[in-house]
PDB file of N, CA and C in Angstrom:
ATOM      1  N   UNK A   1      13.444  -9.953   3.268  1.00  0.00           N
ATOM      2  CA  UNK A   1      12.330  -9.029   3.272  1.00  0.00           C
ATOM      3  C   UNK A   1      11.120  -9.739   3.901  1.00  0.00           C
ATOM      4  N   UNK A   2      10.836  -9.381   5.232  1.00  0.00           N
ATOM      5  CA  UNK A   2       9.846 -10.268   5.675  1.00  0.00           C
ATOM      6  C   UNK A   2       8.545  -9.553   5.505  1.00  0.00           C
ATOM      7  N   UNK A   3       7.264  -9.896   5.205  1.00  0.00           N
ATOM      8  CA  UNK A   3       5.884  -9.265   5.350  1.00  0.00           C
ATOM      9  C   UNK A   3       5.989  -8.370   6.496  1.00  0.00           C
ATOM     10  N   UNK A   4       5.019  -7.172   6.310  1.00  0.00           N
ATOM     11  CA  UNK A   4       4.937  -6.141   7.219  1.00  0.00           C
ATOM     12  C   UNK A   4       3.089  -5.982   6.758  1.00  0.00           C
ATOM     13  N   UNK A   5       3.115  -6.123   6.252  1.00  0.00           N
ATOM     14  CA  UNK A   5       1.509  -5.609   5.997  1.00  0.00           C
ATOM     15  C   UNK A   5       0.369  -6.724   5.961  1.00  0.00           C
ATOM     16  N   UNK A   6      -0.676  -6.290   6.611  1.00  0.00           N
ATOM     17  CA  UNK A   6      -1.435  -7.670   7.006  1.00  0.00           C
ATOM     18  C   UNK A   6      -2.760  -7.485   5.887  1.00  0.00           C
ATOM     19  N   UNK A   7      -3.915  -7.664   6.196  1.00  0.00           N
ATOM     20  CA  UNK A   7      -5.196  -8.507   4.983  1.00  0.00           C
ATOM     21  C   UNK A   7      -6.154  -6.658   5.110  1.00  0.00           C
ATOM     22  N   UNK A   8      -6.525  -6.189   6.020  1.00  0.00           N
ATOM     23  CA  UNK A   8      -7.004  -5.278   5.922  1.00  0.00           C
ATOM     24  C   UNK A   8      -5.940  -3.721   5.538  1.00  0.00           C
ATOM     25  N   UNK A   9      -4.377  -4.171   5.757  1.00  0.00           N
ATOM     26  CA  UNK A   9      -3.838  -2.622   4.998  1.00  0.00           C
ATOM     27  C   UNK A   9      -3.450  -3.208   3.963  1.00  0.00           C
ATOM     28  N   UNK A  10      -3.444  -4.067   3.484  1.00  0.00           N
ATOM     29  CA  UNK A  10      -3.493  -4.914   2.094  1.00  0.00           C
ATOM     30  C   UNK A  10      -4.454  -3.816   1.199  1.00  0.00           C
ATOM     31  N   UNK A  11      -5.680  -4.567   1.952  1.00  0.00           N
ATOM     32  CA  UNK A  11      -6.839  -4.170   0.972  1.00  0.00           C
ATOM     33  C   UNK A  11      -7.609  -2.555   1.238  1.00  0.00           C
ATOM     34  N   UNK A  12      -7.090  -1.971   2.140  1.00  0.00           N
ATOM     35  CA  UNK A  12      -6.916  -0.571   2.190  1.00  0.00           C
ATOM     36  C   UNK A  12      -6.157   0.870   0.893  1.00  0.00           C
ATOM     37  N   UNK A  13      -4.570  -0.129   0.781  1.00  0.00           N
ATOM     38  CA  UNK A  13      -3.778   0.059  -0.025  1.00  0.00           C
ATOM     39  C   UNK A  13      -4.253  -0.022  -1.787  1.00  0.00           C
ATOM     40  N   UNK A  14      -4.608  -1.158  -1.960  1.00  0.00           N
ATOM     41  CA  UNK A  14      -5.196  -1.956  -3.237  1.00  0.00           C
ATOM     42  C   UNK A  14      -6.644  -0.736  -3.444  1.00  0.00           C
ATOM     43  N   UNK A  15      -7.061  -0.275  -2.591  1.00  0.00           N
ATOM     44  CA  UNK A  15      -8.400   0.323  -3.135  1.00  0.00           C
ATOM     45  C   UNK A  15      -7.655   2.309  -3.113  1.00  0.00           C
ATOM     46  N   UNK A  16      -7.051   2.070  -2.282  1.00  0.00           N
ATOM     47  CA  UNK A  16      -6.471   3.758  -2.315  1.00  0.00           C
ATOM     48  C   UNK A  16      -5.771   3.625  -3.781  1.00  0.00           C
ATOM     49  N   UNK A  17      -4.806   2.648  -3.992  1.00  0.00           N
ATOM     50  CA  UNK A  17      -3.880   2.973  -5.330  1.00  0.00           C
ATOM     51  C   UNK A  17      -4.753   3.175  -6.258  1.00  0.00           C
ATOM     52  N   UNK A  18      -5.736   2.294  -6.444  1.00  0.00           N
ATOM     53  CA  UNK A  18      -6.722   1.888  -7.805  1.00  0.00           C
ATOM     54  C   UNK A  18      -7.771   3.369  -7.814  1.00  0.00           C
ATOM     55  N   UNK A  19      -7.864   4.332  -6.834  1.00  0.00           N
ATOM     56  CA  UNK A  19      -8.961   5.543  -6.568  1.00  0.00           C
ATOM     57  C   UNK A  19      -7.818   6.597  -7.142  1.00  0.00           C
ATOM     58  N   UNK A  20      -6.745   6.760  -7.102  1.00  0.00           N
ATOM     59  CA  UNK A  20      -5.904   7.809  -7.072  1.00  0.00           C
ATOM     60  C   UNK A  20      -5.214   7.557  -8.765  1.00  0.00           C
ATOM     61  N   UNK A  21      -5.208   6.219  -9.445  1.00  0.00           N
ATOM     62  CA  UNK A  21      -5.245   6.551 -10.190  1.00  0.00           C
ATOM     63  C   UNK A  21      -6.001   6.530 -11.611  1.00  0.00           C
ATOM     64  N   UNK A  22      -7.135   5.830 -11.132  1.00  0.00           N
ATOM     65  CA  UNK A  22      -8.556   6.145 -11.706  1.00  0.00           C
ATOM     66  C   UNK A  22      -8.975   7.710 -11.725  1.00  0.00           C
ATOM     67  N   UNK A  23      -8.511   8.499 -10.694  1.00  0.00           N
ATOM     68  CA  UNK A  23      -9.184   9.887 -10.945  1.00  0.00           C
ATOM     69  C   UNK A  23      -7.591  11.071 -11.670  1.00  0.00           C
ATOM     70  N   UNK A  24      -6.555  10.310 -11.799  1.00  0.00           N
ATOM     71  CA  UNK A  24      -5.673  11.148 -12.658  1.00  0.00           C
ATOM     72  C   UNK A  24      -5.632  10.600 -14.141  1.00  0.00           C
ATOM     73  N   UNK A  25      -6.332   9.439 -14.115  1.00  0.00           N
ATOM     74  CA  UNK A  25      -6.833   8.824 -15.234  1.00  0.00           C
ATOM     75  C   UNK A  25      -7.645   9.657 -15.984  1.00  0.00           C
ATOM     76  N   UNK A  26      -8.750  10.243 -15.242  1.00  0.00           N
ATOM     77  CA  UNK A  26      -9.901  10.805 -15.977  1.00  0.00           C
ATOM     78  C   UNK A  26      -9.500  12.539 -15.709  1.00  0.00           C
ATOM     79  N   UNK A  27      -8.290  12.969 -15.397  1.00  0.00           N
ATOM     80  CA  UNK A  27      -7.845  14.475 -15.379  1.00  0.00           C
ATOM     81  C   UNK A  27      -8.533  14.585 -14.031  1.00  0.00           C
ATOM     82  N   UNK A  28      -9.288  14.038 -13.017  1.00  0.00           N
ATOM     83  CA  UNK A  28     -10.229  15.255 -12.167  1.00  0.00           C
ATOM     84  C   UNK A  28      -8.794  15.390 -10.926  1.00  0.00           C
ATOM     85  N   UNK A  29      -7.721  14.940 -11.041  1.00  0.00           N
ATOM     86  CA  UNK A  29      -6.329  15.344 -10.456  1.00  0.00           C
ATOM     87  C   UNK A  29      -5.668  15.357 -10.920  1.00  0.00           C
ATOM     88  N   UNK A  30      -4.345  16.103 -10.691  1.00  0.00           N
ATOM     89  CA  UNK A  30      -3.320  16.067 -11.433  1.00  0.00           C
ATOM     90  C   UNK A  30      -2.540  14.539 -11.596  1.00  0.00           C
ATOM     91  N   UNK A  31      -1.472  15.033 -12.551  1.00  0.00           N
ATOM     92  CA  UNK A  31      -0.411  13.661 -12.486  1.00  0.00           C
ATOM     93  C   UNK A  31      -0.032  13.341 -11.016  1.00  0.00           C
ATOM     94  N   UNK A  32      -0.193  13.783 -10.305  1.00  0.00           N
ATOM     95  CA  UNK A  32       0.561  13.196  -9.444  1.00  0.00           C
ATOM     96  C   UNK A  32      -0.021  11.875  -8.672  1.00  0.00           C
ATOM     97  N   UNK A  33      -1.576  11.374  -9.091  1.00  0.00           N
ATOM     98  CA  UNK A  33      -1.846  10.700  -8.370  1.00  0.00           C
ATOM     99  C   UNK A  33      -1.784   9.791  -9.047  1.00  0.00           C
ATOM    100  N   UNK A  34      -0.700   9.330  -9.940  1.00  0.00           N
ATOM    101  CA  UNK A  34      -0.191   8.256 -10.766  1.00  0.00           C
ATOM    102  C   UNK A  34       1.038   7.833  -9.449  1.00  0.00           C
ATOM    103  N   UNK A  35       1.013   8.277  -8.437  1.00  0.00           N
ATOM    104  CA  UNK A  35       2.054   7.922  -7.558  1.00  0.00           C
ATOM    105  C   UNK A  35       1.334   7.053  -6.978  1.00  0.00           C
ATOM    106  N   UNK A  36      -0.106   6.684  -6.905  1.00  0.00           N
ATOM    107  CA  UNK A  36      -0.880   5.401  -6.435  1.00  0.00           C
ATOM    108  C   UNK A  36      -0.219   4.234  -7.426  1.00  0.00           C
ATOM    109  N   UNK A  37       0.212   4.102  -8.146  1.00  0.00           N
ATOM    110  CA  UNK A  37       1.279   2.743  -8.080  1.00  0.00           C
ATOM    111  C   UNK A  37       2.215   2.234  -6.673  1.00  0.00           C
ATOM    112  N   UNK A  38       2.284   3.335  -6.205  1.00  0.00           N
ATOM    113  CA  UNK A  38       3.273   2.516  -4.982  1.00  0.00           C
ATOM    114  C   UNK A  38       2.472   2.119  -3.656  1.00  0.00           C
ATOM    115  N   UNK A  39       1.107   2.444  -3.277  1.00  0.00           N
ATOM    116  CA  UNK A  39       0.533   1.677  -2.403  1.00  0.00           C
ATOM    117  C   UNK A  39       0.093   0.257  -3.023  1.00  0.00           C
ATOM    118  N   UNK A  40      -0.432   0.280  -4.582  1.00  0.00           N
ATOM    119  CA  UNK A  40      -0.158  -0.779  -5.370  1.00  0.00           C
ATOM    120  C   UNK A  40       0.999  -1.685  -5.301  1.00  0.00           C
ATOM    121  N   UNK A  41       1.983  -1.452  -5.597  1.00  0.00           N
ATOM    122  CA  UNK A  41       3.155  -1.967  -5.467  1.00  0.00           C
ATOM    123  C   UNK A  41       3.613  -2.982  -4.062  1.00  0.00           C
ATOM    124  N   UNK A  42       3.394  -2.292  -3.070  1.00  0.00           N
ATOM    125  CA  UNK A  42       3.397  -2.130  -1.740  1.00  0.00           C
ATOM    126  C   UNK A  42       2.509  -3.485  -1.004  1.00  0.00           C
ATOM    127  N   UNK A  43       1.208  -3.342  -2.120  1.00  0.00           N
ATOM    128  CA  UNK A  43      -0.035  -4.351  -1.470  1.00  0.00           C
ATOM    129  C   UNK A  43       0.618  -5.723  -2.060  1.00  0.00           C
ATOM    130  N   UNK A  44       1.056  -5.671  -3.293  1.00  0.00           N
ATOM    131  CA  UNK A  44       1.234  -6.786  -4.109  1.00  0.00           C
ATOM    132  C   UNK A  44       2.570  -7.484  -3.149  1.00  0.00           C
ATOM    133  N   UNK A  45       3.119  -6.790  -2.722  1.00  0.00           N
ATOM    134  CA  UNK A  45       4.792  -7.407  -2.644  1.00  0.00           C
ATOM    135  C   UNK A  45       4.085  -7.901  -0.766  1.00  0.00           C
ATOM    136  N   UNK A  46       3.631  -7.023  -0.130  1.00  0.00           N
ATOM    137  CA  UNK A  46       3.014  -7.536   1.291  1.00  0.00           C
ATOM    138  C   UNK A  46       4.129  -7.175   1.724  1.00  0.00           C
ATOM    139  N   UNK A  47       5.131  -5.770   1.453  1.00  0.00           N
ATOM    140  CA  UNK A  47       6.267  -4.842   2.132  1.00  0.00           C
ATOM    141  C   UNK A  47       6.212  -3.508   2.188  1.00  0.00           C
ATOM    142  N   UNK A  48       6.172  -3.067   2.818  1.00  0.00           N
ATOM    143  CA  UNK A  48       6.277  -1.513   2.923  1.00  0.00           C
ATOM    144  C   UNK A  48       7.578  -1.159   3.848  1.00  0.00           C
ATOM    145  N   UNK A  49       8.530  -0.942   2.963  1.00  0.00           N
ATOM    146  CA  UNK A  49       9.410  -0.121   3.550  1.00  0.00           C
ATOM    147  C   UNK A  49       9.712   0.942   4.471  1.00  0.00           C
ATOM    148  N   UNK A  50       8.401   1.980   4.461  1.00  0.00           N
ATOM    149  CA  UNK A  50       8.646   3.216   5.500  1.00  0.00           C
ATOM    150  C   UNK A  50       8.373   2.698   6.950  1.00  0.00           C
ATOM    151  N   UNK A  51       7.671   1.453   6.707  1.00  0.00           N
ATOM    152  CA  UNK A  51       7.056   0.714   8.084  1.00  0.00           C
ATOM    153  C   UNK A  51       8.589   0.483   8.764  1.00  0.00           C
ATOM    154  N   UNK A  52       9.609  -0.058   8.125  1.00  0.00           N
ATOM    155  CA  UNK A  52      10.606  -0.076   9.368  1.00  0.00           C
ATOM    156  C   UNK A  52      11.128   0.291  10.364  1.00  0.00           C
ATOM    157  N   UNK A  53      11.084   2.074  10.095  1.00  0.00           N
ATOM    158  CA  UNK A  53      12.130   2.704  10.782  1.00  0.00           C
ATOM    159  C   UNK A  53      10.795   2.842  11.748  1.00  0.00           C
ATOM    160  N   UNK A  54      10.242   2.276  11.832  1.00  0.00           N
ATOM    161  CA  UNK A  54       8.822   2.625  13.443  1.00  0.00           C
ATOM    162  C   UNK A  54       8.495   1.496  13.667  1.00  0.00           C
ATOM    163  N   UNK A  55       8.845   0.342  13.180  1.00  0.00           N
ATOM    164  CA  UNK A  55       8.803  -0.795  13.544  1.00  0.00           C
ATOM    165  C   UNK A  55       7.395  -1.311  13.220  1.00  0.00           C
ATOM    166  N   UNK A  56       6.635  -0.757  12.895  1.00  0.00           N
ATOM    167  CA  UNK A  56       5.370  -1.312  12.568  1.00  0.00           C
ATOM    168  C   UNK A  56       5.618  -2.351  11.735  1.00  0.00           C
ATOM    169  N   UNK A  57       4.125  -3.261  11.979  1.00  0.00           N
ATOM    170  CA  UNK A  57       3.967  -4.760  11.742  1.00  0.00           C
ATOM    171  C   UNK A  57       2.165  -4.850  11.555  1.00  0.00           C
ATOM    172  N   UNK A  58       1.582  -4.858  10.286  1.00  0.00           N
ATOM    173  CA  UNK A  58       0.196  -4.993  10.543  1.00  0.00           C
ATOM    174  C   UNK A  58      -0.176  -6.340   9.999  1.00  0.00           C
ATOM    175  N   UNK A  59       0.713  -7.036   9.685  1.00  0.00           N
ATOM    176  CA  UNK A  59       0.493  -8.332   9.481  1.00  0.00           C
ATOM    177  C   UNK A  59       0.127  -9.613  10.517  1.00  0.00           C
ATOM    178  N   UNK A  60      -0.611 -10.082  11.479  1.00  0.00           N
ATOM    179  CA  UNK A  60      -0.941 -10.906  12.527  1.00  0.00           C
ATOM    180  C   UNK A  60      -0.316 -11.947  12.097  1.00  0.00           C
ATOM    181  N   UNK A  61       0.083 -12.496  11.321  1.00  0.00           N
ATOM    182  CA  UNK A  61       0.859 -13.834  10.855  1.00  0.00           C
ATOM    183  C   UNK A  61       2.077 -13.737  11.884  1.00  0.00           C
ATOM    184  N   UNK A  62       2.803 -12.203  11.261  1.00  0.00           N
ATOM    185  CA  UNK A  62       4.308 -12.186  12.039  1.00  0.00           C
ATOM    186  C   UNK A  62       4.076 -12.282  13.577  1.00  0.00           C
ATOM    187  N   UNK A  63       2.901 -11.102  13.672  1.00  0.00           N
ATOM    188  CA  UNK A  63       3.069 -10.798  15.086  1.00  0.00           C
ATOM    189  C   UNK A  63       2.958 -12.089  16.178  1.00  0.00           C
ATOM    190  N   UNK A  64       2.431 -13.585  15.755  1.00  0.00           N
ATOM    191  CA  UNK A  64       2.011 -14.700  16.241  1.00  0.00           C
ATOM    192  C   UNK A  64       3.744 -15.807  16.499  1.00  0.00           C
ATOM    193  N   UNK A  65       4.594 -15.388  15.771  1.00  0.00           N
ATOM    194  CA  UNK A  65       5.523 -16.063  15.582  1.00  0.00           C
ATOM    195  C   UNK A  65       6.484 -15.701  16.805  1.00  0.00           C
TER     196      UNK A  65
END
């Protein structure tokens, strides 16, 4: 599983998960934005899976190698 995600969709991810479920936290959305665990998930691990099948790479580490 190599990194796919670089420092700014890192911290893009990390602030979308933590907004989506801060506001199903407080009811002003439904449950569903308890699905912000997986851009969470996503930031922590530095993988995003859907990135494969398009080949995307926002990580500059890889792209240097």
């Amino acid at each position: 599983m190599k990194t796919n995600i670089g420092s700014i969709d890192r911290v893009v991810r990390i602030i979308a998960g933590v907004t989506l479920i801060a506001l199903a936290a407080t009811g002003i959305i439904s449950v569903w934005g308890y699905f912000g665990v997986v851009p969470l998930l996503t930031a922590f691990v530095r993988f995003c899976p859907a990135y494969l099948p398009f080949g995307i790479n926002t990580c500059t580490a890889e792209k240097q190698k």
